[in-house]
Protein backbone atom coordinates (compact mmCIF):
# COMPACT_ATOMS: atom_id res chain seq x y z
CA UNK A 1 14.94 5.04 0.12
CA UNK A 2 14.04 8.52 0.77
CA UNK A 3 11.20 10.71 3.02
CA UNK A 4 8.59 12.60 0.45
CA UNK A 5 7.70 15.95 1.29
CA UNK A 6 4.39 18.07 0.10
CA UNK A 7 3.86 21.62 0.47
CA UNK A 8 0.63 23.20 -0.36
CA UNK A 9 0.77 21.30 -3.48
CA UNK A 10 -1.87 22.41 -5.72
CA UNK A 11 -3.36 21.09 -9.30
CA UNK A 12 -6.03 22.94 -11.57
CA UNK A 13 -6.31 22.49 -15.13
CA UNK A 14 -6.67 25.31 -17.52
CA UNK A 15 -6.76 28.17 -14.12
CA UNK A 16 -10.12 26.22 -13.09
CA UNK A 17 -11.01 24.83 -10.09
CA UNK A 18 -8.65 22.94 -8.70
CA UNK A 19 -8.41 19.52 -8.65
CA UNK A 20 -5.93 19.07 -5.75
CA UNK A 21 -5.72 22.17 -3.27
CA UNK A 22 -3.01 23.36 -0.69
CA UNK A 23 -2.43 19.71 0.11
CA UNK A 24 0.78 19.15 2.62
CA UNK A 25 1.73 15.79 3.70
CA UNK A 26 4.94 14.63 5.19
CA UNK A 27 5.96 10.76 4.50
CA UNK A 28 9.18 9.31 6.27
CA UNK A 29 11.91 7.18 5.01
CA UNK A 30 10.63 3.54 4.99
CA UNK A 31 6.48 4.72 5.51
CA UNK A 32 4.08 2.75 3.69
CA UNK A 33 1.25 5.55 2.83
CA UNK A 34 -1.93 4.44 1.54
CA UNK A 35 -4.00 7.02 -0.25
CA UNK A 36 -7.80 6.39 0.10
CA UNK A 37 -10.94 7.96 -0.85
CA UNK A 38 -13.78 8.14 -3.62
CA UNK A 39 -13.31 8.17 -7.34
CA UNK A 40 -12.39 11.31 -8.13
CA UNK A 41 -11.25 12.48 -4.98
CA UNK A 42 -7.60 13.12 -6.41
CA UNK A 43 -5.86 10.50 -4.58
CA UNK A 44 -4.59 8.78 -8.54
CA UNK A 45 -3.98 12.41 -9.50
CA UNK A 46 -1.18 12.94 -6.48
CA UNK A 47 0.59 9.61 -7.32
CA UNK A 48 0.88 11.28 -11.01
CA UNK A 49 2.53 14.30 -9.68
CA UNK A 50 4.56 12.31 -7.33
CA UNK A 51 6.20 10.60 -10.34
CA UNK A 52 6.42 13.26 -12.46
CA UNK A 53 3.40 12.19 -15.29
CA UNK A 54 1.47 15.40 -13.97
CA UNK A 55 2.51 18.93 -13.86
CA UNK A 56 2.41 20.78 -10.55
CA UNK A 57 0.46 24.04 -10.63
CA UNK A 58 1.67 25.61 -7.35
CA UNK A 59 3.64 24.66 -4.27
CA UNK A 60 6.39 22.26 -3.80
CA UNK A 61 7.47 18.38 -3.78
CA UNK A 62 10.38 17.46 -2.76
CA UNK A 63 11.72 13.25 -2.81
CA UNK A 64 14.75 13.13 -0.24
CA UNK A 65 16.38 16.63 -0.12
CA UNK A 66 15.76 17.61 -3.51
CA UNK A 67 12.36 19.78 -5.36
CA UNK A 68 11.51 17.22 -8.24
CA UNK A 69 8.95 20.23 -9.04
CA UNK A 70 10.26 20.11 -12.59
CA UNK A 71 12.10 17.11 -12.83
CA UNK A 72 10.91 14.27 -15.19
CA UNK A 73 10.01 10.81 -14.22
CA UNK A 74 13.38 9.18 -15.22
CA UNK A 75 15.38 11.30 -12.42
CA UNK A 76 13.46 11.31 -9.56
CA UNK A 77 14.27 8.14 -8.53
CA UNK A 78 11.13 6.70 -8.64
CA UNK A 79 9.40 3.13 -9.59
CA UNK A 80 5.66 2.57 -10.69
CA UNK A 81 3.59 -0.50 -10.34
CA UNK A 82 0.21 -0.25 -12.37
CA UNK A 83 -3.14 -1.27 -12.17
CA UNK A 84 -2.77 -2.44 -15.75
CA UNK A 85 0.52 -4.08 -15.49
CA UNK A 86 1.54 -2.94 -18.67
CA UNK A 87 4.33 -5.81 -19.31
CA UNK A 88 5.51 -6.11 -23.20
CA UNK A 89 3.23 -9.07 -24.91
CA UNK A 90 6.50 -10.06 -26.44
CA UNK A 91 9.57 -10.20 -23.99
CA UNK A 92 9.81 -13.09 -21.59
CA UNK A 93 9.52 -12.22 -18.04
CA UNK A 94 13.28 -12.11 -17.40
CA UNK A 95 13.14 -9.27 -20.52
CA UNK A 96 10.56 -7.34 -18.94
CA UNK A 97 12.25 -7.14 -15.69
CA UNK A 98 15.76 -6.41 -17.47
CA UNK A 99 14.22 -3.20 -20.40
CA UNK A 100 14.05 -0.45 -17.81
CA UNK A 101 18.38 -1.66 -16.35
CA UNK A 102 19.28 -1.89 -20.42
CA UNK A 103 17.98 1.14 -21.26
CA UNK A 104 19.36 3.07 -18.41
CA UNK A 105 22.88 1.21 -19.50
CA UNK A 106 23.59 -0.76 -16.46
CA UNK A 107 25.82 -3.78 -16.69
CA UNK A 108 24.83 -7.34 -17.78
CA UNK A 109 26.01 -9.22 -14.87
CA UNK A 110 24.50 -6.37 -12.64
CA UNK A 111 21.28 -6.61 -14.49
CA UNK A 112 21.29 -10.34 -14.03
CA UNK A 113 21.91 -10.53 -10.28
CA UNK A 114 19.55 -7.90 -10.07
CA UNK A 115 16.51 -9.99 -11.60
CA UNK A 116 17.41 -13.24 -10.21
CA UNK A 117 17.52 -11.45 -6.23
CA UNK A 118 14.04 -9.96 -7.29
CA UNK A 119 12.68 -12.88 -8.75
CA UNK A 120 13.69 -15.00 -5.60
CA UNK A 121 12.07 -12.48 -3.11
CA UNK A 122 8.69 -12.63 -5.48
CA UNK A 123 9.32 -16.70 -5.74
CA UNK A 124 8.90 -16.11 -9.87
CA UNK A 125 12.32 -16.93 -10.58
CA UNK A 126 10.78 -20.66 -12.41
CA UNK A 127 8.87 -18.16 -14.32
CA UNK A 128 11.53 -15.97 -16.09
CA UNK A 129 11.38 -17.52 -19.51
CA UNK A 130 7.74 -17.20 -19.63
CA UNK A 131 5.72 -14.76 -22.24
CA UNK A 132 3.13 -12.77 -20.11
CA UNK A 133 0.35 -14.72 -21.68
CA UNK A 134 1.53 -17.76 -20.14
CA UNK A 135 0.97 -16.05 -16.36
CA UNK A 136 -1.43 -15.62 -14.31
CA UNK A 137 -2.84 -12.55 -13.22
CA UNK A 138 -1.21 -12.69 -10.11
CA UNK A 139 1.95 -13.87 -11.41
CA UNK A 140 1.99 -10.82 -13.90
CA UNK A 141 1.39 -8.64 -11.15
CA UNK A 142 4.36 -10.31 -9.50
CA UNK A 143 6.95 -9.35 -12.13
CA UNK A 144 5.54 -5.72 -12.45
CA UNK A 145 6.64 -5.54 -8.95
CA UNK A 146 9.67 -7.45 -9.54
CA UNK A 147 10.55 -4.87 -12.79
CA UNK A 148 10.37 -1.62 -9.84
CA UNK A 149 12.27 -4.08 -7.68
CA UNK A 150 15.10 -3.95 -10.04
CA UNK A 151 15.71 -0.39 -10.21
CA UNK A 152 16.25 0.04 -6.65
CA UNK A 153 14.21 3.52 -6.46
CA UNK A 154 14.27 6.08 -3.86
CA UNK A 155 9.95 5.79 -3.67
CA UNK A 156 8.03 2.98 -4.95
CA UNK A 157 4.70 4.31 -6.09
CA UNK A 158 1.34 1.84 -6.65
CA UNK A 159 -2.11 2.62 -8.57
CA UNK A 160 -4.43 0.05 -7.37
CA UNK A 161 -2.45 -2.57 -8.33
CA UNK A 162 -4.57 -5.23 -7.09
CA UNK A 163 -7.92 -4.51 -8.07
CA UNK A 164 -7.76 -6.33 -11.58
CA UNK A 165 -7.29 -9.45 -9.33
CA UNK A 166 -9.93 -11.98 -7.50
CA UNK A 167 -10.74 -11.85 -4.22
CA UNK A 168 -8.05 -14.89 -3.02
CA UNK A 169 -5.11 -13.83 -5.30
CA UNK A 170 -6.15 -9.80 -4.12
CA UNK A 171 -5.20 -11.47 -0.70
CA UNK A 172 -2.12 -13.73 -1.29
CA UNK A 173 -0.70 -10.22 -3.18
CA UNK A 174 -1.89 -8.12 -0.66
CA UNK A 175 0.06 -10.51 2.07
CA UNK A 176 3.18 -10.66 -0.40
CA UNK A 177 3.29 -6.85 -0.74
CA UNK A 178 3.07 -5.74 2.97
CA UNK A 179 6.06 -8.93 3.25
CA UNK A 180 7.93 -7.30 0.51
CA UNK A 181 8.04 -3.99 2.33
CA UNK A 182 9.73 -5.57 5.37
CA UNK A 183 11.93 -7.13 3.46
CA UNK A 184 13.20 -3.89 1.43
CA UNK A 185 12.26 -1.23 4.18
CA UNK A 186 11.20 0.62 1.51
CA UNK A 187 9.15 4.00 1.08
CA UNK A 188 5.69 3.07 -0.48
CA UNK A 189 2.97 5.32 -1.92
CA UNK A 190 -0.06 2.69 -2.35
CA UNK A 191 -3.37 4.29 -3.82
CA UNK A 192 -6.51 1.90 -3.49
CA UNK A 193 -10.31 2.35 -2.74
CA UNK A 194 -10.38 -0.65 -1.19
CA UNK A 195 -10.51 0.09 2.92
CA UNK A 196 -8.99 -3.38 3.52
CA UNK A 197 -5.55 -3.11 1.53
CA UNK A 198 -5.89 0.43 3.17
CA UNK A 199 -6.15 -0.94 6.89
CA UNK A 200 -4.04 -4.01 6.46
CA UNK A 201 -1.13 -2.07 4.65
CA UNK A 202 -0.70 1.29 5.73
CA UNK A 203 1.84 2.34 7.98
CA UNK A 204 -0.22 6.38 7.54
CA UNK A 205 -3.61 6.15 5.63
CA UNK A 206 -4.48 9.41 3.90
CA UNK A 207 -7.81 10.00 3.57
CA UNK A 208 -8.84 12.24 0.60
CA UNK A 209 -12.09 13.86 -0.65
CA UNK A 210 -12.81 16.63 -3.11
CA UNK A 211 -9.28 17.49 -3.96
CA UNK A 212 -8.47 17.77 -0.05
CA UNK A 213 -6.65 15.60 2.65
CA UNK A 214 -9.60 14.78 5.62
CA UNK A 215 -7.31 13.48 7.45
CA UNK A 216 -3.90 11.52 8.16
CA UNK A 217 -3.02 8.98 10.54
CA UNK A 218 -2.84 5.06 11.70
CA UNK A 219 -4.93 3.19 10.62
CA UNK A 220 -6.63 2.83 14.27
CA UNK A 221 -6.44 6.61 14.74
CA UNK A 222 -8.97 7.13 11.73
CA UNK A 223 -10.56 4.16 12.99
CA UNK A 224 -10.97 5.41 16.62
CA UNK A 225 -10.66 9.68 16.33
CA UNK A 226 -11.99 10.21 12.74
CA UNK A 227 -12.00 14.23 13.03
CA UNK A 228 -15.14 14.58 10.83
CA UNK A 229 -17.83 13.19 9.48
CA UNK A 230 -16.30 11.97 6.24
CA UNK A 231 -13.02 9.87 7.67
CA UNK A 232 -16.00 8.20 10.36
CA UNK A 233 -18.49 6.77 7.45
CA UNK A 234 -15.46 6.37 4.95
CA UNK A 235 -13.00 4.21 7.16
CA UNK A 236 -14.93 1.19 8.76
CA UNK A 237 -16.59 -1.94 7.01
CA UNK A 238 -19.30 -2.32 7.13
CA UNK A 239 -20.68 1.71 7.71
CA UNK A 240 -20.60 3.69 10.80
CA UNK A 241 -24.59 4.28 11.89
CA UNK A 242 -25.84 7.76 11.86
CA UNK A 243 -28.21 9.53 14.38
CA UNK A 244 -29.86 12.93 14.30
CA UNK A 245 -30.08 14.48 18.24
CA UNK A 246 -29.21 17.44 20.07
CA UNK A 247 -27.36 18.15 23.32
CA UNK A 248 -29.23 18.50 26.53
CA UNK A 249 -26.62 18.48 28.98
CA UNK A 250 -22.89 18.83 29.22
CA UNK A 251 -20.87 16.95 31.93
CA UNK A 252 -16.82 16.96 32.76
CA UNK A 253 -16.81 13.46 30.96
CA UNK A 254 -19.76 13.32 28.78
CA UNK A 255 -22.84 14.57 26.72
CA UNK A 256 -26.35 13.83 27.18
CA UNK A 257 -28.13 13.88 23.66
CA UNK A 258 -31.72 13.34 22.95
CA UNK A 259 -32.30 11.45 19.89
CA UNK A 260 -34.55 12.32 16.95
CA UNK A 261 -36.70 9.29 18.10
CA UNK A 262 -36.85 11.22 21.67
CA UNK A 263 -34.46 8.69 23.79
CA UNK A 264 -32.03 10.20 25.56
CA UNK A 265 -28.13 8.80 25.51
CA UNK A 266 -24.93 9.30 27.17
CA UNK A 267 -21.63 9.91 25.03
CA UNK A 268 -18.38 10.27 26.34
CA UNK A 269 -17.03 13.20 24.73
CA UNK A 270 -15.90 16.26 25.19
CA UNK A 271 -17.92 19.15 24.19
CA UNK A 272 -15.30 21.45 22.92
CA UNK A 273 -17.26 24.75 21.69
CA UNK A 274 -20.66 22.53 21.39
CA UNK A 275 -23.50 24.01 23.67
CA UNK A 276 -26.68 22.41 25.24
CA UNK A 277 -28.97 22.58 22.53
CA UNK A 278 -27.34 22.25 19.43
CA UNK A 279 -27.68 19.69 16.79
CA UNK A 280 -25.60 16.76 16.47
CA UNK A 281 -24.91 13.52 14.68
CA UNK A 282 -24.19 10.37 16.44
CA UNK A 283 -22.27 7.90 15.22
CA UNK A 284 -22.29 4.54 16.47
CA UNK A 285 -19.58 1.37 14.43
CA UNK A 286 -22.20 -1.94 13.66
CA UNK A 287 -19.25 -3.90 15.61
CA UNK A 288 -19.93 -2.02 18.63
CA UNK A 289 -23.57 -3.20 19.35
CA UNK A 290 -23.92 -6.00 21.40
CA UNK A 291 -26.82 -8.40 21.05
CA UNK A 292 -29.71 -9.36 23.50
CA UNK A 293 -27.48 -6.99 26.48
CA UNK A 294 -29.56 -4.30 28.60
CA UNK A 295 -26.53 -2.60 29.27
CA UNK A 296 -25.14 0.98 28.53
CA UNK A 297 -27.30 2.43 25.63
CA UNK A 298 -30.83 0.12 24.65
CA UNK A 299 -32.53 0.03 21.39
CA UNK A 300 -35.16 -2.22 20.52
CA UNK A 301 -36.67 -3.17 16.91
CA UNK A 302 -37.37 -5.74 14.49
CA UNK A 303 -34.67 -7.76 12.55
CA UNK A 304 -35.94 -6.89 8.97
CA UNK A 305 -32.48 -8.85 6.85
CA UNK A 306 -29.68 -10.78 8.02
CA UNK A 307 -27.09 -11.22 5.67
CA UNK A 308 -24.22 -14.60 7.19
CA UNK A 309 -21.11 -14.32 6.64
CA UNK A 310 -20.21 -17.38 8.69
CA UNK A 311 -18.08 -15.77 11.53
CA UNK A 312 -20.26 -12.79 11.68
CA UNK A 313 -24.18 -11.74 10.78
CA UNK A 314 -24.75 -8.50 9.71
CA UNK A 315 -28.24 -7.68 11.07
CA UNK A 316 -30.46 -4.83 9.74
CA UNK A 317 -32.89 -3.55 12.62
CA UNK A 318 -35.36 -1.17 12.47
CA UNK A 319 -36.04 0.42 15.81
CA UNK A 320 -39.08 1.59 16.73
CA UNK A 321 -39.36 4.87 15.09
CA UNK A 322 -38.29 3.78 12.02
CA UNK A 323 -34.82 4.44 11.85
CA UNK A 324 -32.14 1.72 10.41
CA UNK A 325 -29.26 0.37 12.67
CA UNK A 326 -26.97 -2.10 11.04
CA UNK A 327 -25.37 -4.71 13.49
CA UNK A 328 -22.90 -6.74 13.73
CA UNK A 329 -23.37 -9.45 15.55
CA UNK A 330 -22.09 -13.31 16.21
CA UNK A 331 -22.67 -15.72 13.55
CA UNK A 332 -23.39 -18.09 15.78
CA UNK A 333 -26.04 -16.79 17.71
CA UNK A 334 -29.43 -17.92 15.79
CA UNK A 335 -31.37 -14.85 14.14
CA UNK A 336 -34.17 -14.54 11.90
CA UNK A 337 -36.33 -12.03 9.77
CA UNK A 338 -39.17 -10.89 12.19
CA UNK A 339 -37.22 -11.41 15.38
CA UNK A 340 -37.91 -8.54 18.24
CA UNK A 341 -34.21 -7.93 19.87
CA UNK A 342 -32.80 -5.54 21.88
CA UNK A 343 -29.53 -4.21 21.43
CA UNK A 344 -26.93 -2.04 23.70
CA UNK A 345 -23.87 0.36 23.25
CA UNK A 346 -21.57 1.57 26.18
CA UNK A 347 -21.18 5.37 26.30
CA UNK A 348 -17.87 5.16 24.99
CA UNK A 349 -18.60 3.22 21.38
CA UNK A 350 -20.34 7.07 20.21
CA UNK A 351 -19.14 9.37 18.10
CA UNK A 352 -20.48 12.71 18.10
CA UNK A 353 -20.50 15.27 15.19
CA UNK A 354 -21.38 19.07 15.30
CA UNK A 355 -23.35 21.03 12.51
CA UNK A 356 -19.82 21.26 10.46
CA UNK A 357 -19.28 17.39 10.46
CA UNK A 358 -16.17 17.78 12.69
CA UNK A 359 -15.71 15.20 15.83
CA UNK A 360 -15.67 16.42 19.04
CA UNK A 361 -13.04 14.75 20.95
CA UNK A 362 -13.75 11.56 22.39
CA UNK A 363 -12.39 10.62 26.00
CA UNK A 364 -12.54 7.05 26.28
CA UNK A 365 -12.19 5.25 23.09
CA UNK A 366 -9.91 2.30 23.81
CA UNK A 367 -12.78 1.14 26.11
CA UNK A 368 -15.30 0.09 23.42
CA UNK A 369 -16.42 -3.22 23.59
CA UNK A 370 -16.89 -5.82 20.24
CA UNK A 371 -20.20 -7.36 19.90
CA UNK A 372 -18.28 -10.32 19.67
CA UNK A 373 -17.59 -10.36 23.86
């Protein structure tokens, strides 16, 4: 396996506007990376250059020690698992898996030992004679991972690989793929708009918008510290609730912020360059409002839909001057359309935002508390 290493790494077409700009990222021997964000963000377009299937317009990549800049795909070392699968329609599974060895000359009884370790790993080895036809959609995923298996690559690169899947077999592959990477200790590049595969998966999730890296980081740093605006709605199922307020006091371990609706809150953050009187946004995670408390932060409004989910409700309030807060809450606390409730947040659940989007630092956010407690 090998570290990756990107140095303002840029992509325009044509001398245009650039499609992927000064991006550096550092990914260590054995990382699983996840590369999130909206279509068109860029995310497929890095995975392209990171294989060698796009050109590189400025700035360098190197795979282990070596600048692959102008390499092609065949020696960097490198394995690719599709979205599409793109298995021949002709060659058995055993075939498939065994093209890429042949081609590249490696010996028939290596080739052979080769397939049969991948295909025991995968559990397809009762499946080698098959046509891809015969398969599943998770079991054709299954050999396109067994095929990079094979090759033994330096980086093992994925394009939303499970997204032509249904919901179970997207989890059973999802489980098998972040087993596989134990097994092999291998260095993973996984691109996906799903946030789940992203939070389950990741070792480092990248977060990507407009051609730019937001930000980098655990899973629960993005999660807890998202440094702007962007990384706090993106990352987080279901969406982070946003407030319009401005500060009115600055403590040593807090903010005081009046609310567009006129209440006044307490956030613990710091205020960094922030002064009293300018305008924030305040973000506050559905999972970190508890129901029918008095405690910390109170809102009151009207449960206008409740969507059950069996473990969990998600509960759509309106508060009192108008504005929507998404809950959520315990599915097995009773709640219905109509229903007056009043809801809480300790100071420590907020996330604060300046007029640039970026996070001011919060002080205390291993203290939040679910609204399951």
């Amino acid at each position: 396996m090998a570290n990756v290493s990107v140095r303002q790494l840029t992509k325009s077409y044509d001398g245009k506007q650039n499609v992927l700009a000064d991006l550096n990222l550092d990914i260590k021997d054995g990382e699983f990376v996840v590369l999130v964000g909206p279509s068109g963000c860029g995310k497929s377009t890095l995975l392209r250059m990171l294989c060698g299937l796009e050109s590189i317009t400025s700035g360098e990549l190197s795979i282990g020690d070596q600048v692959v800049n102008h390499l092609p795909p065949a020696e960097r070392g490198i394995a690719m698992v599709f979205q599409s699968y793109a298995l021949y329609p002709h060659m058995s599974v055993y075939k498939n898996m065994a093209f890429g060895l042949k081609i590249a000359g490696a010996d028939k009884a290596a080739i052979d030992q080769r397939i049969r370790h991948a295909a025991g790993i995968l559990k397809i080895d009762h499946l080698l004679d098959r046509l891809p036809r015969e398969l599943s959609g998770g079991q054709r995923q299954r050999v396109a991972i067994g095929r990079a298996i094979v090759r033994k690559p330096k980086l093992f690169l994925f394009d939303e690989p499970l997204s032509n899947l249904d919901a179970a077999l997207r989890v059973q592959t999802r489980l098998e793929i972040a087993k596989l990477h134990k097994q092999l200790e291998a260095t993973i590049v996984y691109v996906t708009h799903d946030q789940v595969e992203a939070m389950t998966l990741g070792d480092k999730i990248v977060v990507m918008n407009d051609g730019y890296i937001q930000q980098a980081g655990s899973p629960l740093e993005l999660y807890q510290r998202p440094q702007n605006l962007f990384v706090a709605t993106f990352i987080g199922s279901p969406k982070m609730n946003l407030f319009n307020g401005a500060i009115t006091a600055i403590e040593t371990d807090h903010l005081k912020i009046r609310l567009s609706s006129g209440q006044e809150i307490r956030a613990d953050v710091a205020a960094g360059t922030a002064k009293a009187g300018a305008a924030v946004t305040i973000g506050l995670r559905p999972e970190h409002i508890l129901e029918n408390a008095h405690s910390g932060e109170v809102f009151s409004g009207k449960v206008s839909i409740v969507e059950h989910l069996g473990e969990a409700n998600f509960i759509y309030v309106t508060l009192q001057d108008g504005q929507d807060l998404l809950v959520r809450g315990d599915g097995n606390n009773p709640v219905h359309i109509g229903d007056t409730v009043t809801l809480s947040a300790p100071s420590s659940a907020f996330h604060v935002f300046d007029a640039k989007g970026l996070a001011l630092a919060r002080l205390k956010p291993g203290n939040m508390i679910s609204s399951k407690q």
